[in-house]
Every structure is written in C-alpha cells, then in structure tokens.
C-alpha atoms as a PDB file:
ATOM      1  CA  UNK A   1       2.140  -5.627  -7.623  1.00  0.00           C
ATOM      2  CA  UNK A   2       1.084  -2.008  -8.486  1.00  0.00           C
ATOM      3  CA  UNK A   3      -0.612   0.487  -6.520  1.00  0.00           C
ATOM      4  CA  UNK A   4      -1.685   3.801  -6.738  1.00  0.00           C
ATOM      5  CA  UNK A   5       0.903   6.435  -5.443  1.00  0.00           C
ATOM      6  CA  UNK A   6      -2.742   8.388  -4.068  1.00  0.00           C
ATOM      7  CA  UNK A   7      -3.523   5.224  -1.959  1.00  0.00           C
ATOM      8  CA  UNK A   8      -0.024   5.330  -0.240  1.00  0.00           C
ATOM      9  CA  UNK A   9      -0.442   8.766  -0.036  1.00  0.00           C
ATOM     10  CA  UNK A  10      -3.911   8.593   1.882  1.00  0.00           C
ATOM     11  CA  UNK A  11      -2.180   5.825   3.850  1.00  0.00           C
ATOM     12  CA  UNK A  12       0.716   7.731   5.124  1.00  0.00           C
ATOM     13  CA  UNK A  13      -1.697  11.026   5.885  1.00  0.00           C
ATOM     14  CA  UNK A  14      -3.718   8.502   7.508  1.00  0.00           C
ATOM     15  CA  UNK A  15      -1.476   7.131   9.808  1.00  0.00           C
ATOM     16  CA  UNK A  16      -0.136  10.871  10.888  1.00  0.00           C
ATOM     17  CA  UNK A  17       2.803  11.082   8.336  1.00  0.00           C
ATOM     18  CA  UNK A  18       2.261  14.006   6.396  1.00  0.00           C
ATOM     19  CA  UNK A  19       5.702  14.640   6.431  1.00  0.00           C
ATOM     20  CA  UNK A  20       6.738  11.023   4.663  1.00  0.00           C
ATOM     21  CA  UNK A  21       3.830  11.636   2.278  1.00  0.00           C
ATOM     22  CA  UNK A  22       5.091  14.837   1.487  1.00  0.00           C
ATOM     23  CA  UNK A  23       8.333  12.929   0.817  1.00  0.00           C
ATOM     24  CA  UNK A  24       6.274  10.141  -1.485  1.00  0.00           C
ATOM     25  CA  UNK A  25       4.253  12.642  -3.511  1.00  0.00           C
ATOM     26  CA  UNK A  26       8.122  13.961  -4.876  1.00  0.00           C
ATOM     27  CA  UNK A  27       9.825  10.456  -5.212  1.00  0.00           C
ATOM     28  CA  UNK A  28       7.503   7.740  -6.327  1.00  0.00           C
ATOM     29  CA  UNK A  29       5.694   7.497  -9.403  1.00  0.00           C
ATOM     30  CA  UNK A  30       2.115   7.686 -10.011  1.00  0.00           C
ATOM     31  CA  UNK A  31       2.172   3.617  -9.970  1.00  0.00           C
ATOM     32  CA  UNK A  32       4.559   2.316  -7.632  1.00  0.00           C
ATOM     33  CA  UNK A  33       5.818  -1.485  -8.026  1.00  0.00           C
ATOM     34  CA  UNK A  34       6.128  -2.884  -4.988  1.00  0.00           C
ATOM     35  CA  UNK A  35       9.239  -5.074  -6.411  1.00  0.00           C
ATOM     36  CA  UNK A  36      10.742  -2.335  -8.306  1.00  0.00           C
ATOM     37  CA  UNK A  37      10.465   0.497  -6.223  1.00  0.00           C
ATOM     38  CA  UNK A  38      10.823  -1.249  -2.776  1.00  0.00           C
ATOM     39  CA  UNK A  39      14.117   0.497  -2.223  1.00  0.00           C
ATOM     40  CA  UNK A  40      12.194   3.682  -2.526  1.00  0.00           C
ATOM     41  CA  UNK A  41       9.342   2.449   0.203  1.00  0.00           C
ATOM     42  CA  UNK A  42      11.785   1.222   2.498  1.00  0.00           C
ATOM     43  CA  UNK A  43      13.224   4.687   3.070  1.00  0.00           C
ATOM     44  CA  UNK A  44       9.865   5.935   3.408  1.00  0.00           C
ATOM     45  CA  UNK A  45       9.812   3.206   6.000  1.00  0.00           C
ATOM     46  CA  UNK A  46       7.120   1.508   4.063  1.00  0.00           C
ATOM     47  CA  UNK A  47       7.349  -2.714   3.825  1.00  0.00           C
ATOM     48  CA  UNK A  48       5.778  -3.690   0.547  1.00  0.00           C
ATOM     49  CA  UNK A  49       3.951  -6.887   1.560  1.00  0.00           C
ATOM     50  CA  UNK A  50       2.112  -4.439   4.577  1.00  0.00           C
ATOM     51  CA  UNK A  51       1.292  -2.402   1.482  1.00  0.00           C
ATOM     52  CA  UNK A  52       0.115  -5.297  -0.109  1.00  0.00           C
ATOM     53  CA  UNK A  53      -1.986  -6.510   2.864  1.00  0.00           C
ATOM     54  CA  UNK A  54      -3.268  -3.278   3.705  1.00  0.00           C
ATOM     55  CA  UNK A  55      -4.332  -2.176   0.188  1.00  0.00           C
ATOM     56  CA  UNK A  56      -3.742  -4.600  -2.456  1.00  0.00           C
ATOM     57  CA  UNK A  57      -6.344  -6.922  -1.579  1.00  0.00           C
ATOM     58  CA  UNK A  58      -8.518  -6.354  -4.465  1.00  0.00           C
ATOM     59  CA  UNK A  59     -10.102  -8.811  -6.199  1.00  0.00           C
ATOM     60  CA  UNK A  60      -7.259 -11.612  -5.085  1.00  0.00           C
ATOM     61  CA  UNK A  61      -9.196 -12.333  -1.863  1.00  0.00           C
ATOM     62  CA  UNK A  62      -7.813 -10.760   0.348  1.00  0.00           C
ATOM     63  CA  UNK A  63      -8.119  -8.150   2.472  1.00  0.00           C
ATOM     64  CA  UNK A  64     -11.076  -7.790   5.031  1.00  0.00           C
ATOM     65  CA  UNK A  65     -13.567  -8.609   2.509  1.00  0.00           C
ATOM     66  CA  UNK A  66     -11.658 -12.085   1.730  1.00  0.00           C
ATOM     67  CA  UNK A  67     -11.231 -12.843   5.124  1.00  0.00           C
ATOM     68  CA  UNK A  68     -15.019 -12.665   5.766  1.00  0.00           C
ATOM     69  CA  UNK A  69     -15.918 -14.581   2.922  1.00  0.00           C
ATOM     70  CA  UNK A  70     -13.320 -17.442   4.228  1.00  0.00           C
ATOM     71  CA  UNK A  71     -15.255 -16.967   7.565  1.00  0.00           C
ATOM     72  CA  UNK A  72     -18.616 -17.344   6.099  1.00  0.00           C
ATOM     73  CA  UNK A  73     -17.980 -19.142   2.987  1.00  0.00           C
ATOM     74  CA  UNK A  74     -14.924 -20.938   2.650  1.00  0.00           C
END
C-alpha cells in the first residue's frame, strides 16, 4: 500500500517525534510502500500494518469511518 510521506510525517509530529520525522522527511520518498520500504519504517520504529490501520483506511472500509458503518450498517 502507498501513503503519503506528509501523512507519516503529521503522524510522527503528532505523536511527539519530531525528531524521527525529521529523520523521515530525509529518508523516505514522497510515496512510501509499505512493502518496499518497510525496512526503512522499521528503523523509524514505524510497523507498516499500524500505518495501514491508522491511515490507510480510505475507501477500503476501514478505519473509524468503516467501523461505524459495520456498527450501524453491516
């Protein structure tokens, strides 16, 4: 899966590691792979399936919005 090197970015300032999203904004691209670049994560101590849960969720259902819908809907 692809994401946005901006939404790790905003994810690493947001949990209080501006110095590992210093690191990010050097090393990873401007779309990072989770399968091809998970060597690169991991030393930024970043799993790619939690980057997958917490931000790839669009569209594919999941997410919170998929989770309510499953709740209401499903």
């Amino acid at each position: 899966m692809q994401i946005d090197k901006d939404q790790i970015l905003q994810l690493l300032r947001s949990q209080g590691d501006d110095a590992k999203a210093q690191q990010a904004d050097k090393e990873l691209p401007g779309k990072v792979d989770t399968e091809e670049h998970a060597g690169l994560l991991s030393k930024l101590g970043l799993e790619p399936m939690d980057l997958i849960k917490k931000l790839g969720g669009g569209g594919g259902g999941g997410g919170a919005m998929g989770k309510l819908g499953g709740l209401l809907g499903g």
